[in-house]
C-alpha atoms as a PDB file:
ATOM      1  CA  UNK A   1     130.063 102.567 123.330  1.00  0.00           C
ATOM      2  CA  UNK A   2     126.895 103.516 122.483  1.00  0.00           C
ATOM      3  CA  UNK A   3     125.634 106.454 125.356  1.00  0.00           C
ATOM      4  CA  UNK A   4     123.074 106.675 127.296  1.00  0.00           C
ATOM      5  CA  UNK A   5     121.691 109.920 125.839  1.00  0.00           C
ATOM      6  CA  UNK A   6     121.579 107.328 122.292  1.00  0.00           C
ATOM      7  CA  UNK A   7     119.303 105.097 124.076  1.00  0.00           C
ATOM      8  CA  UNK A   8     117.423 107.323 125.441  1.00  0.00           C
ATOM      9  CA  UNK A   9     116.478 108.578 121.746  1.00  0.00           C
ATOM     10  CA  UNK A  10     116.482 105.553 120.333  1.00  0.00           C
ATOM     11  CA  UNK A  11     113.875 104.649 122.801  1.00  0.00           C
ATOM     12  CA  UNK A  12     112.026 107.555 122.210  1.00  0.00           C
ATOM     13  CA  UNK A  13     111.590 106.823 117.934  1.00  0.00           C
ATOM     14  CA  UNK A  14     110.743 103.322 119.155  1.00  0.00           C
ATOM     15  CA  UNK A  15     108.017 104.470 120.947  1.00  0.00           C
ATOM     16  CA  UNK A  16     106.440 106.749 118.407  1.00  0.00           C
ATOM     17  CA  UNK A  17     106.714 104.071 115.333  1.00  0.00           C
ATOM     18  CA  UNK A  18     104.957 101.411 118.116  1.00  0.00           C
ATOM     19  CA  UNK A  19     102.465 104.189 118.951  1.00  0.00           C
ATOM     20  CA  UNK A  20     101.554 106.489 116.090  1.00  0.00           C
ATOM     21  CA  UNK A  21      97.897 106.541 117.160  1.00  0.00           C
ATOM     22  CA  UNK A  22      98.752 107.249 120.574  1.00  0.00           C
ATOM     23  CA  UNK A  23      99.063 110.887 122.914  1.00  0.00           C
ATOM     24  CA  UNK A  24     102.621 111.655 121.644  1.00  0.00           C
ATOM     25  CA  UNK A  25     103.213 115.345 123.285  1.00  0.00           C
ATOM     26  CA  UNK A  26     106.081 116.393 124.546  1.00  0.00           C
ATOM     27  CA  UNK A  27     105.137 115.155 128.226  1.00  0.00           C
ATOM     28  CA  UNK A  28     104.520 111.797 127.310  1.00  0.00           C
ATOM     29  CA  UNK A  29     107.701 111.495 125.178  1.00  0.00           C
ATOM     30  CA  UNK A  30     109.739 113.157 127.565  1.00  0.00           C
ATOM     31  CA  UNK A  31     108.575 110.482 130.044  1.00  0.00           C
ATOM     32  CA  UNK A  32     109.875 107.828 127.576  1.00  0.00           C
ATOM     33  CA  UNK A  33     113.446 109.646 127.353  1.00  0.00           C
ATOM     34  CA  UNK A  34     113.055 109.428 131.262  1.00  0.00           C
ATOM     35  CA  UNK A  35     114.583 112.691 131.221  1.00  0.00           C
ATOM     36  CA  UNK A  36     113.551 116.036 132.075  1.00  0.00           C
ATOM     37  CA  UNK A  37     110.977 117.976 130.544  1.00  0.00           C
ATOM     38  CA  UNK A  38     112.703 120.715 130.320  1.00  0.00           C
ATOM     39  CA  UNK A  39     115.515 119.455 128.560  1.00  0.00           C
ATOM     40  CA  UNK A  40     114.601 116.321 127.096  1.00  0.00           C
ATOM     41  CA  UNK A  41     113.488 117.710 123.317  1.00  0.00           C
ATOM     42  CA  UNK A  42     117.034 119.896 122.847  1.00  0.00           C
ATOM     43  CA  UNK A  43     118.836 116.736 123.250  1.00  0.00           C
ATOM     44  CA  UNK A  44     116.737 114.976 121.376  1.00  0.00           C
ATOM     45  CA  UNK A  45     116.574 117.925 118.482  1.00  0.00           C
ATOM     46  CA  UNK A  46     120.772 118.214 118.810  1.00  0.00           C
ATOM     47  CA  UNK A  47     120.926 114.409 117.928  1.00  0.00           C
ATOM     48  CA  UNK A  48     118.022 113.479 115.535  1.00  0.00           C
ATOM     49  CA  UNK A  49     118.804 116.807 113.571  1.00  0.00           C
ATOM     50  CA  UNK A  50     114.654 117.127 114.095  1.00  0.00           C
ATOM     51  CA  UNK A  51     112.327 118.042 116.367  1.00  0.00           C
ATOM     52  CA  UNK A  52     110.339 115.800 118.048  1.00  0.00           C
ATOM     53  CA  UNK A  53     107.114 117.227 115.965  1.00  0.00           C
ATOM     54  CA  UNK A  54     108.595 116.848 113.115  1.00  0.00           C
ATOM     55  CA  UNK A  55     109.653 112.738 114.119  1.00  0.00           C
ATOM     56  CA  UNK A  56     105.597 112.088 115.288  1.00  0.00           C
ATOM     57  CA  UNK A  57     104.607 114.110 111.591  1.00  0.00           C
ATOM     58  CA  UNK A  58     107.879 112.421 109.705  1.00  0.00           C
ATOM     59  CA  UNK A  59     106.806 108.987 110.646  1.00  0.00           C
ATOM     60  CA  UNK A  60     102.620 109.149 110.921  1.00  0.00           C
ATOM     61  CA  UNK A  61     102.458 110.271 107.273  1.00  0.00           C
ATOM     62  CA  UNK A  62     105.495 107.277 106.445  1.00  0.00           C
ATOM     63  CA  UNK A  63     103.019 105.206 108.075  1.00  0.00           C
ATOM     64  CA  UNK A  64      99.880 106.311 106.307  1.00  0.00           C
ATOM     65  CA  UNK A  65     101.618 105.854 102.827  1.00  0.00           C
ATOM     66  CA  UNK A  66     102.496 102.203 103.429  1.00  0.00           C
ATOM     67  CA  UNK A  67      98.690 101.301 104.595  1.00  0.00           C
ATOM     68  CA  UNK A  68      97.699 103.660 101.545  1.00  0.00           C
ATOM     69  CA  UNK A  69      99.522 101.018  99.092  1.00  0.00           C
ATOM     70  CA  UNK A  70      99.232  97.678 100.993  1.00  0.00           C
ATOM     71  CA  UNK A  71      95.938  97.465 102.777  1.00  0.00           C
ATOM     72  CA  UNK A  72      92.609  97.909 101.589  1.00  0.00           C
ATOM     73  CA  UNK A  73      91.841  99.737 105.150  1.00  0.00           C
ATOM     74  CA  UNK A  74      89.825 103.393 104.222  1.00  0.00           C
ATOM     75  CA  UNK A  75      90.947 107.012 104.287  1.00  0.00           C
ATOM     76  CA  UNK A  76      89.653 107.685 107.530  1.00  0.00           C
ATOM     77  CA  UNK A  77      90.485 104.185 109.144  1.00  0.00           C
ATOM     78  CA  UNK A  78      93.913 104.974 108.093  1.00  0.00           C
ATOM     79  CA  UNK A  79      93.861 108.778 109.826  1.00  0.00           C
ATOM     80  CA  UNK A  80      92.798 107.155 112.456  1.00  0.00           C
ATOM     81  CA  UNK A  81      95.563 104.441 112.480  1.00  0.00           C
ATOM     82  CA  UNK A  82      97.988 107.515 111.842  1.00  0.00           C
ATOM     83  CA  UNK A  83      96.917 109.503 115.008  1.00  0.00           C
ATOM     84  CA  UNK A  84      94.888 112.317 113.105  1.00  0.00           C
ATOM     85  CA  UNK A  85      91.634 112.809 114.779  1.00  0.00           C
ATOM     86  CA  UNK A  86      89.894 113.675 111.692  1.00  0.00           C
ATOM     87  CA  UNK A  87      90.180 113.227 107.805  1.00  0.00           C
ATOM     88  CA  UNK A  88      90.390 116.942 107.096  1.00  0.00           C
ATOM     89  CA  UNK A  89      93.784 117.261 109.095  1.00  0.00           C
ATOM     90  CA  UNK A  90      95.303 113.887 107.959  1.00  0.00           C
ATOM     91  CA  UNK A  91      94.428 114.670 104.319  1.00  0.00           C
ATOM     92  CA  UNK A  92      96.437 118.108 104.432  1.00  0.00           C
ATOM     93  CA  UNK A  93      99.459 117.476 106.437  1.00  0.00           C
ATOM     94  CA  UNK A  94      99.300 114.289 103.691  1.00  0.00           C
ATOM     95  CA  UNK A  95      99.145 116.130 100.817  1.00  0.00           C
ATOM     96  CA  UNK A  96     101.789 119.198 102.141  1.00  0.00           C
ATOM     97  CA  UNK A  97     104.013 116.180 103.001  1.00  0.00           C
ATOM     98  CA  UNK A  98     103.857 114.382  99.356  1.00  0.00           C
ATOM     99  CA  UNK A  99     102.089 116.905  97.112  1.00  0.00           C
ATOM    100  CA  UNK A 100      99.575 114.471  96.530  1.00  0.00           C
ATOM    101  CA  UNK A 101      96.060 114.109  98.234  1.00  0.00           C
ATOM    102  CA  UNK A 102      96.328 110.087 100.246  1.00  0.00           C
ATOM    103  CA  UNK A 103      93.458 108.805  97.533  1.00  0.00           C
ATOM    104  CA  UNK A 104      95.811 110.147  94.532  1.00  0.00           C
ATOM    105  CA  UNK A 105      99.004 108.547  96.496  1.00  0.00           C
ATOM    106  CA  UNK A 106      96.919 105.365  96.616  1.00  0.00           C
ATOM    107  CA  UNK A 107      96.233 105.325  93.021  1.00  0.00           C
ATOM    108  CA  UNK A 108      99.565 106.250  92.031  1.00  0.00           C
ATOM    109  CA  UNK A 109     101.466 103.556  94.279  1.00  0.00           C
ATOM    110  CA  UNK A 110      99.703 100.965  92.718  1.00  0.00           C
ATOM    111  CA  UNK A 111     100.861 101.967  89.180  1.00  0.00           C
ATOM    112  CA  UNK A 112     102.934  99.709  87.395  1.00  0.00           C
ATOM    113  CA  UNK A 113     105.436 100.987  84.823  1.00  0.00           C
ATOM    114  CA  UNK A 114     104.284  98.673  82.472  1.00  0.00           C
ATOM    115  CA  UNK A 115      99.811  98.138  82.450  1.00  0.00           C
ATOM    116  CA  UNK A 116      98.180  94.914  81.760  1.00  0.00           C
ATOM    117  CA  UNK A 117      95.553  95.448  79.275  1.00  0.00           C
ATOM    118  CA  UNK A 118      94.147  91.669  79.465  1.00  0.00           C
ATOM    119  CA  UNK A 119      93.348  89.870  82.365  1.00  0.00           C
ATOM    120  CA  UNK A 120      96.326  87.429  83.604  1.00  0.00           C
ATOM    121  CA  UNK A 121      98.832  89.720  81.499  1.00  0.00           C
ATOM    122  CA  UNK A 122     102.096  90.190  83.486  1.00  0.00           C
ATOM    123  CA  UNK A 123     104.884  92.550  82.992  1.00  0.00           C
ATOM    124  CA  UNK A 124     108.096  91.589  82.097  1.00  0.00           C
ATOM    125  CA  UNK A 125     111.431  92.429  83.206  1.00  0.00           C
ATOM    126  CA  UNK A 126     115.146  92.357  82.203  1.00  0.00           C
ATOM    127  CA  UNK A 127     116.776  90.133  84.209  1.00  0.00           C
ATOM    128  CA  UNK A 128     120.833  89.629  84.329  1.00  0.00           C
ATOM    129  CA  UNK A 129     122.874  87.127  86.070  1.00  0.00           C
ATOM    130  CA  UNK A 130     125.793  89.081  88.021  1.00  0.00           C
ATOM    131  CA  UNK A 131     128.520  88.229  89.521  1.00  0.00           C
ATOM    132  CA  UNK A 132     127.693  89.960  92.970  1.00  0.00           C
ATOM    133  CA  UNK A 133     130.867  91.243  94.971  1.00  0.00           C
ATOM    134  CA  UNK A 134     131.253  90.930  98.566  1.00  0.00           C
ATOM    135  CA  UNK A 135     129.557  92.969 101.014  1.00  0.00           C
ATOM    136  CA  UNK A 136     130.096  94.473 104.139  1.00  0.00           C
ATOM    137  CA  UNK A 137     126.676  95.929 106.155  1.00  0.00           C
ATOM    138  CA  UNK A 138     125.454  97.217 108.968  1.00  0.00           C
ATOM    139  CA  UNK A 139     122.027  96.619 109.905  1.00  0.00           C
ATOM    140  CA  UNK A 140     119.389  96.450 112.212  1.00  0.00           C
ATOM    141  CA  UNK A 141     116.537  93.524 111.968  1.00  0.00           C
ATOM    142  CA  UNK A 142     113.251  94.189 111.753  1.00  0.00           C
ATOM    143  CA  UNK A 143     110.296  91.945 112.444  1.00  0.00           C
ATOM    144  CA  UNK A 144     106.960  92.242 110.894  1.00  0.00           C
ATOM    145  CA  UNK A 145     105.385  93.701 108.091  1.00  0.00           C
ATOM    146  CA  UNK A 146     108.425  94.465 105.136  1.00  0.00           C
ATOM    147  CA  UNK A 147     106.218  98.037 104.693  1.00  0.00           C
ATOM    148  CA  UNK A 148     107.359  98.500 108.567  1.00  0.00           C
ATOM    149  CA  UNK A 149     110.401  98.389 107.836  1.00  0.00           C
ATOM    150  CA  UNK A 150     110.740 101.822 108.155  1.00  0.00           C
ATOM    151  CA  UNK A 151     111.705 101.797 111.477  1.00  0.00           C
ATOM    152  CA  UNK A 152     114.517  99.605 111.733  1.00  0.00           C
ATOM    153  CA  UNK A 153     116.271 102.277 108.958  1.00  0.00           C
ATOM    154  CA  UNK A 154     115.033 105.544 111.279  1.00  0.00           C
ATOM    155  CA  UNK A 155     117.039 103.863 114.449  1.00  0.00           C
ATOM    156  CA  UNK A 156     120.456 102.901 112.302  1.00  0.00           C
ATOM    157  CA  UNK A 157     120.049 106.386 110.652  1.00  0.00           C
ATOM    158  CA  UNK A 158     119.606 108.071 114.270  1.00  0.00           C
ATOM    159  CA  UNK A 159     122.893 106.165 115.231  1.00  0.00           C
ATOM    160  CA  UNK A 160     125.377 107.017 112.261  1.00  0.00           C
ATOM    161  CA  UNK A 161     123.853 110.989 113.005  1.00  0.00           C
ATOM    162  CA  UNK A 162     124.747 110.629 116.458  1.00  0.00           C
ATOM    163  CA  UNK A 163     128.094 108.815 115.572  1.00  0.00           C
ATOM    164  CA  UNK A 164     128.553 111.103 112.101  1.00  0.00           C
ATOM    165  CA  UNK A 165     129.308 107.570 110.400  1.00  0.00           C
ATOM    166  CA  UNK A 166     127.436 108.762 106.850  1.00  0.00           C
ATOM    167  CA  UNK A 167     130.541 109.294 105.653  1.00  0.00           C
ATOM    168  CA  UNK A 168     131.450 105.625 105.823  1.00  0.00           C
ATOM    169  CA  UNK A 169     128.017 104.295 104.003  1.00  0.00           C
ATOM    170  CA  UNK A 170     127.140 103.106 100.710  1.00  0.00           C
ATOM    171  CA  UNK A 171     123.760 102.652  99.345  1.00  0.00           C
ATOM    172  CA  UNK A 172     120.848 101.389 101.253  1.00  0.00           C
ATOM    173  CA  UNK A 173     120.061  97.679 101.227  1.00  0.00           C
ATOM    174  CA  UNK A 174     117.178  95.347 102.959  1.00  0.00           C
ATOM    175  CA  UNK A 175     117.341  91.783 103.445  1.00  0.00           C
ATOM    176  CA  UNK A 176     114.099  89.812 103.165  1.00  0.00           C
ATOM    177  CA  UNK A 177     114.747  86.467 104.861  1.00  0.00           C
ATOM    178  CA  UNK A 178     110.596  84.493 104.805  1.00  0.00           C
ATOM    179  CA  UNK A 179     108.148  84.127 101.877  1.00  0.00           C
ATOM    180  CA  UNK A 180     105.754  86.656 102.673  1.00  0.00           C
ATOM    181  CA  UNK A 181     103.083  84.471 101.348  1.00  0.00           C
ATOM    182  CA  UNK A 182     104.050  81.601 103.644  1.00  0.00           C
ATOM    183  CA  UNK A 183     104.814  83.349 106.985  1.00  0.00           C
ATOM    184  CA  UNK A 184     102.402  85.471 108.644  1.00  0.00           C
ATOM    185  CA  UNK A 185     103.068  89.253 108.662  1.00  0.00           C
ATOM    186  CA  UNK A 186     103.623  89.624 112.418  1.00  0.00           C
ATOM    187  CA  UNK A 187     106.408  87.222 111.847  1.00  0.00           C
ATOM    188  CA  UNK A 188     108.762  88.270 108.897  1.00  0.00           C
ATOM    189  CA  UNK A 189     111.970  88.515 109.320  1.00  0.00           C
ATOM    190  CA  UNK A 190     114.361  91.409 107.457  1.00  0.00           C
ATOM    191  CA  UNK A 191     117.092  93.370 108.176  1.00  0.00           C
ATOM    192  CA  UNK A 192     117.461  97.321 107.412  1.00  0.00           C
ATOM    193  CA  UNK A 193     121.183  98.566 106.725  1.00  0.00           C
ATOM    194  CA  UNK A 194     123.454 100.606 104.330  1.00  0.00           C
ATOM    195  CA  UNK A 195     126.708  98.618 102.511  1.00  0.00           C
ATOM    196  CA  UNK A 196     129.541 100.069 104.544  1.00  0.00           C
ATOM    197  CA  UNK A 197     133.276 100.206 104.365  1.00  0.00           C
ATOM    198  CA  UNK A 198     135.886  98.708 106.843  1.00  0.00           C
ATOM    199  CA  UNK A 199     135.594 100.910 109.432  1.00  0.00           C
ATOM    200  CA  UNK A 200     134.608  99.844 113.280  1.00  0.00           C
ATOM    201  CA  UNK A 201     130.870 100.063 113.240  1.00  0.00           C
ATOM    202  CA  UNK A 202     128.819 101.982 116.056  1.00  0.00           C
ATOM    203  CA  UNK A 203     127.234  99.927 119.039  1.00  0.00           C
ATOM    204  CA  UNK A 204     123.031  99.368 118.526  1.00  0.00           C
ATOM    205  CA  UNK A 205     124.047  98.307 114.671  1.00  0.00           C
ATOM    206  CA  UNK A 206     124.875  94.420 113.791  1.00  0.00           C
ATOM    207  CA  UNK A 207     127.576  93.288 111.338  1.00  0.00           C
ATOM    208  CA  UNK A 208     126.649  91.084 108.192  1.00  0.00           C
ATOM    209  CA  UNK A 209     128.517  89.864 105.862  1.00  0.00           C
ATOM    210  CA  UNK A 210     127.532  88.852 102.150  1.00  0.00           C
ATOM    211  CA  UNK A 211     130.001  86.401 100.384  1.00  0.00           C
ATOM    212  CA  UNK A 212     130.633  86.835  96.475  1.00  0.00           C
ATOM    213  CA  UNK A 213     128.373  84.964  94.287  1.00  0.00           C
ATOM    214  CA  UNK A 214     126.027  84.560  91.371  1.00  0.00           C
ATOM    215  CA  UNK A 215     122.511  86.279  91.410  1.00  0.00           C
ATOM    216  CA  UNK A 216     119.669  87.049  89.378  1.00  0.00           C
ATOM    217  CA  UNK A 217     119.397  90.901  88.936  1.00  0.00           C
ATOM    218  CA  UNK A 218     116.296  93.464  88.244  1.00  0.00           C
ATOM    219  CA  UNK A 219     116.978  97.012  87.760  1.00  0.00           C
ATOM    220  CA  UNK A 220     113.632  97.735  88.675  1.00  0.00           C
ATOM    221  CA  UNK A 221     112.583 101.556  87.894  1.00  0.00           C
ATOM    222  CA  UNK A 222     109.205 102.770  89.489  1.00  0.00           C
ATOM    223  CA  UNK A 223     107.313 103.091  92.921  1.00  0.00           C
ATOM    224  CA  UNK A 224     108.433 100.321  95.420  1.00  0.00           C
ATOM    225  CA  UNK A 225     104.478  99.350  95.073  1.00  0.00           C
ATOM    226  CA  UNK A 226     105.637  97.589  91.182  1.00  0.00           C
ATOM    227  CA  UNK A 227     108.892  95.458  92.866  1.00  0.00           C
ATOM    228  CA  UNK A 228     105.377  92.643  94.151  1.00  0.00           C
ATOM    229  CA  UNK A 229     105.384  92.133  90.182  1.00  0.00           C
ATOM    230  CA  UNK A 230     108.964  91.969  89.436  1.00  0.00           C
ATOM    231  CA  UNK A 231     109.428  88.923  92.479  1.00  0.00           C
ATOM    232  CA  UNK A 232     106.041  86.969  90.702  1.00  0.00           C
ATOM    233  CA  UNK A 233     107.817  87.517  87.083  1.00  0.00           C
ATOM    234  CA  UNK A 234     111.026  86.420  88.547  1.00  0.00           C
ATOM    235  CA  UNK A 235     110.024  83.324  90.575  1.00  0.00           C
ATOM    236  CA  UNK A 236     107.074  82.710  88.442  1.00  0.00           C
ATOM    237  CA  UNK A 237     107.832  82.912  85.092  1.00  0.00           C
ATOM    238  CA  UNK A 238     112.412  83.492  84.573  1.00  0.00           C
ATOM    239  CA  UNK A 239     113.380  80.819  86.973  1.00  0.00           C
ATOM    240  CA  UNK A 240     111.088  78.209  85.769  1.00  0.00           C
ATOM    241  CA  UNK A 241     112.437  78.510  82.746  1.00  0.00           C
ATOM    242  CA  UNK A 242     116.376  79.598  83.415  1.00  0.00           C
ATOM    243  CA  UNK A 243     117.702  76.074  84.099  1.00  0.00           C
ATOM    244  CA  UNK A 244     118.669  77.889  87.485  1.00  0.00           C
ATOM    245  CA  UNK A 245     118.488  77.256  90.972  1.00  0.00           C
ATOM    246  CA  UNK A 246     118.350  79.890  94.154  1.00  0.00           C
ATOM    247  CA  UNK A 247     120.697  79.640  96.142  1.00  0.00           C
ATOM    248  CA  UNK A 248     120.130  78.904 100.007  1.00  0.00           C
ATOM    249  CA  UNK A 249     120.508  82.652 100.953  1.00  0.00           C
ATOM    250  CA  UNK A 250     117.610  85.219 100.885  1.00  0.00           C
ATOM    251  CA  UNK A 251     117.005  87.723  97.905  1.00  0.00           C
ATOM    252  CA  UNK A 252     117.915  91.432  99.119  1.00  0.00           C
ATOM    253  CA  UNK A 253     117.168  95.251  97.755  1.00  0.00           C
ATOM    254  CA  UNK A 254     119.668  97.737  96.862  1.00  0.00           C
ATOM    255  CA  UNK A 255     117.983 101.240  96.304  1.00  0.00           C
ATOM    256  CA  UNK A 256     120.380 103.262  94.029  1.00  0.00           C
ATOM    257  CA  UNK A 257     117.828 106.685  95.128  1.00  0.00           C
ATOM    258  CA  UNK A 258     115.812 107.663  98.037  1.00  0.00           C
ATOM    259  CA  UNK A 259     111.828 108.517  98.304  1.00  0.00           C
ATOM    260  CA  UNK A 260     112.820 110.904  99.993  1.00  0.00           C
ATOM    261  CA  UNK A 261     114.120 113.484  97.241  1.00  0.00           C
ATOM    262  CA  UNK A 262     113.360 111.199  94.132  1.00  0.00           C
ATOM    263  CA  UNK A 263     109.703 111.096  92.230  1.00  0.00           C
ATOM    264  CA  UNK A 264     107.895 107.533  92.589  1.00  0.00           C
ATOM    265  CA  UNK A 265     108.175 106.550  88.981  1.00  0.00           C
ATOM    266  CA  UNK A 266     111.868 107.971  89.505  1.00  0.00           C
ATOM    267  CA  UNK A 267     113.044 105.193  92.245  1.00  0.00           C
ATOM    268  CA  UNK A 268     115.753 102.702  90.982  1.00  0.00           C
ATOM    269  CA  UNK A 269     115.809  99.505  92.734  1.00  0.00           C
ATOM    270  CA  UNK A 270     118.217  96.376  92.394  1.00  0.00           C
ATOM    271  CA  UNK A 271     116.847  93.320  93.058  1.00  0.00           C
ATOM    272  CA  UNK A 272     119.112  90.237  94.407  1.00  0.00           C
ATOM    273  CA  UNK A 273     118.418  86.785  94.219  1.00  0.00           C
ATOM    274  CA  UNK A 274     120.960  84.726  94.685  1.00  0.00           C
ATOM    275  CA  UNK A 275     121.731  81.504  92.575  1.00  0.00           C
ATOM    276  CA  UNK A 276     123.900  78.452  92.553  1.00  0.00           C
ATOM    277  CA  UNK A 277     126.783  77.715  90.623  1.00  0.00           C
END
C-alpha cells in the first residue's frame, strides 16, 4: 500500500510541475506536504534521492526546454513562465544545467538529422514492419500537452525510488492516445511508464497491457524535436503508399537512451504504430 509519507511527496512534485512560476520555498512546500517544517524536506530528500531545490531547479529548467522547442513564446516570457525573475538568472542556471545558452538549445532542438534544402523537401526514414511482442507496463496518464509529459514520468519514478522497483523496469515507453492536430492541447491524452516484468506493481502506478502484433517501426536517432517529422513522413507519405492499414490502437515511443546522460543528436527513439493483419 502506497504510504502516506508517498503521497505526501507525490503531492508535493505535483505541486511544483502545476506551479513552476509560483513562491516555491521551503514554507510553502512544506505546507503542501502538510507536514512539519522542520522535518518535512529530510523526508522528502530520503525519498526523492533530491532536495527539494534541486526538484523546483530539476523541473523549471525541464520546463523551459520544452517551451524553448515547441512555442514561439520569448526568452524572457519563458523565464518568466519558469519562475526566474529575470533573464540573467534563468539564462545561467540554463546554460550550467545543459551546457548550452536557452537561444542555442532552441536552435539546436529544432535541428533535424537530415536538412531540407528546398522548400516542401521532407526527410525520409527507414521504416520496418515488426512483429511487436507483448508488453507488460506500468504507467501513469498524463493529460495535456505531450511536452508535459514530464511529470507523469517524475511521479512513477518517485514511486519505484520509494518502492526500489528499478530493478524490475525495462526501457521507458509513452503512449500517445489523440491526434495532436485534432484535439486541443489541454485535452491530450498519454500515458508515461517503463515496460516491466511480472512482478506485483506499486500502488499510485496503473497496469497496461499491450497484445502482440504487427507495427510500423522508426529507429529514429536525434533530438525528440525531429520525431514531429518522422510521424508526417510516416502517416503522410509510407502509409499512403504501404497498402497498410493502422490498427485501432494508438502509436507509442520506446526510448532506448535517456536526455538525461545522452547528447541530443545521440537519443534513439522507437517509434510504434500499430497495423492490421
Amino acid at each position: 500500500m502506497q504510504s502516506d509519507y508517498e503521497k505526501r511527496m507525490l503531492r508535493v512534485l505535483r505541486y511544483i510541475h502545476e506551479n513552476p512560476e509560483g513562491d516555491l520555498s521551503l514554507d510553502v512546500l512544506a505546507d503542501v506536504a502538510a507536514m512539519s517544517r522542520f522535518h518535512w524536506h529530510r523526508v522528502f530528500t530520503s525519498m526523492m534521492g533530491e532536495t527539494a531545490a534541486q526538484a523546483v531547479r530539476r523541473i523549471r529548467l525541464f520546463r523551459a526546454s520544452c517551451l524553448l522547442v515547441q512555442t514561439e513564446d520569448t526568452i524572457a516570457e519563458i523565464a518568466a513562465k519558469s519562475g526566474y525573475q529575470n533573464v540573467t538568472s534563468f539564462t545561467r542556471a540554463f546554460s550550467e544545467k545543459f551546457n548550452l545558452s536557452p537561444a542555442a538549445f532552441r536552435q539546436r532542438g529544432d535541428f533535424l538529422p537530415l536538412s531540407s534544402p528546398h522548400p516542401g523537401e521532407r526527410p525520409m526514414f527507414d521504416i520496418v514492419i515488426s512483429n511487436a511482442p507483448a508488453r507488460r507496463i506500468a504507467a501513469i496518464s498524463h493529460t495535456g500537452p505531450y511536452y508535459e509529459i514530464g511529470r507523469a514520468y517524475g511521479e512513477i519514478a518517485a514511486i519505484f525510488s520509494a518502492k526500489e522497483f528499478w530493478s524490475h523496469t525495462e526501457h521507458m515507453i509513452a503512449i500517445f492516445h489523440d491526434d495532436v492536430d485534432a484535439v486541443p492541447l489541454d485535452q491530450l491524452r498519454s500515458h508515461a511508464g517503463f515496460i516491466v516484468d511480472d512482478t506485483p506493481l506499486p500502488d499510485g502506478v496503473e497496469e497496461l497491457r499491450q497484445h502482440p502484433g504487427r507495427a510500423a517501426v522508426i529507429n529514429f536517432k536525434g533530438p525528440y524535436a525531429g520525431l514531429k517529422a518522422a510521424y508526417e513522413y510516416l502517416y503522410g507519405q509510407w502509409l499512403p503508399r504501404s497498402g497498410e492499414e493502422p490498427a485501432d490502437a494508438p502509436s507509442y515511443e520506446i526510448y532506448l537512451n535517456s536526455p538525461m546522460d545522452t547528447a541530443p543528436d545521440d537519443l534513439l527513439t522507437d517509434i510504434y504504430v500499430p497495423l492490421r493483419g
